[in-house]
Protein backbone atom coordinates (compact mmCIF):
# COMPACT_ATOMS: atom_id res chain seq x y z
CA UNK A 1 87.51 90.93 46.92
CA UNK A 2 87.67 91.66 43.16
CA UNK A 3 90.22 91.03 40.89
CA UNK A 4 91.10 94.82 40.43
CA UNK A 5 91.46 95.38 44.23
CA UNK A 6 92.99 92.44 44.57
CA UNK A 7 95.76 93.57 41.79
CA UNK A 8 95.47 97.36 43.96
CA UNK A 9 96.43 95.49 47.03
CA UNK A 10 99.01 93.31 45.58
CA UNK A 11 100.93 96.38 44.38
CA UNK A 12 100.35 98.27 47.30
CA UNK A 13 101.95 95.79 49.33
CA UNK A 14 105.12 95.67 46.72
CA UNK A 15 105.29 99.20 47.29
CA UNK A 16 105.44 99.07 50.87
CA UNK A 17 107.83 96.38 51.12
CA UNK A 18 110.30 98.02 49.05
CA UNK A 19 110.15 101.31 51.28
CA UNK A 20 110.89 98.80 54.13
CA UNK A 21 113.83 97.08 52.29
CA UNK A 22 114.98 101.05 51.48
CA UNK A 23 115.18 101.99 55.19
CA UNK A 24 118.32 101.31 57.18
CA UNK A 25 116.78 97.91 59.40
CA UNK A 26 118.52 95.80 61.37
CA UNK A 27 120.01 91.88 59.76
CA UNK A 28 116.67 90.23 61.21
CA UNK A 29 114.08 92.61 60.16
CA UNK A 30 115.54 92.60 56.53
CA UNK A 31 114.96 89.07 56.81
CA UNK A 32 111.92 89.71 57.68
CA UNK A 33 110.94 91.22 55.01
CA UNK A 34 112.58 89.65 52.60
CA UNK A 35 110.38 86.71 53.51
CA UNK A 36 106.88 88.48 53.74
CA UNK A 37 108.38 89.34 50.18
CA UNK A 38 108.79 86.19 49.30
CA UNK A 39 105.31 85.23 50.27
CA UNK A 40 103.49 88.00 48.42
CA UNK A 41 105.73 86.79 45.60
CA UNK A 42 103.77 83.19 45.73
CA UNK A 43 99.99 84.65 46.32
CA UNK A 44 100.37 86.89 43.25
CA UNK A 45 101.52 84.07 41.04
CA UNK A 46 98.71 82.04 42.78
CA UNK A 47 96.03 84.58 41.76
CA UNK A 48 97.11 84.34 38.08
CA UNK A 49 96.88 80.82 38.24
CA UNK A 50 93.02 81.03 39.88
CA UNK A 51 92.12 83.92 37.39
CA UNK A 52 93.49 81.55 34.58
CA UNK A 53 91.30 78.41 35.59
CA UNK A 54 88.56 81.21 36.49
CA UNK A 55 88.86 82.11 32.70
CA UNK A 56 88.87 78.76 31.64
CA UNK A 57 85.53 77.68 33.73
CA UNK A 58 83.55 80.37 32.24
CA UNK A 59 84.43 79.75 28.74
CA UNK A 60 83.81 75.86 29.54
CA UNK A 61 80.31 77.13 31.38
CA UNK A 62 79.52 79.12 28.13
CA UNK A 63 80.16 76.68 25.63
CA UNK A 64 78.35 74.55 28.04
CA UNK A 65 74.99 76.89 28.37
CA UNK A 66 75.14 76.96 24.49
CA UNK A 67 75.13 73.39 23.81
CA UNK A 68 72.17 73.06 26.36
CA UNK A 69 69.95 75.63 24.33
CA UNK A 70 71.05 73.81 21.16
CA UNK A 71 69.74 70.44 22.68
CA UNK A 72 66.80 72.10 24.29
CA UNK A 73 66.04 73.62 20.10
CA UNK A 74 66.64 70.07 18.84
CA UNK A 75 64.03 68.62 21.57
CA UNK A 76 61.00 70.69 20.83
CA UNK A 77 61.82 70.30 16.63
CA UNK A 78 62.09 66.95 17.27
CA UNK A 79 58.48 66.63 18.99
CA UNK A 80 57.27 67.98 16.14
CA UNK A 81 57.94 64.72 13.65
């Protein structure tokens, strides 16, 4: 799943969950609710933490790919003294 239906989903789910806490429900469905709430509360601020580290890995893996070709540069100049 990508990160934009991911977000889609995540909102989606918000949505629905206040509809459910809008309609007249019985003491145990509300908390019910209120948990699965709770829950999608935790797995959003778990996907910001994973696309944060994602972020982070690929700017490490860049940096990483361009001191690689800078090394591989330095090798062949190097052959030639």
């Amino acid at each position: 799943m990508d990160i934009i239906t991911a977000a889609s989903a995540f909102s989606q789910a918000h949505q629905i969950i206040n509809v459910l806490l809008s309609l007249k429900v019985d003491s145990e469905t509300l908390a019910k609710i209120t948990a699965l709430q709770s829950v999608l509360a935790e797995a959003q601020t778990s996907q910001v933490a994973l696309l944060e580290q994602n972020s982070s890995l690929l700017k490490l893996k860049n940096e990483l790919e361009k001191e690689i070709a800078r090394l591989e540069t330095w090798s062949h100049e190097s052959q030639r003294y």
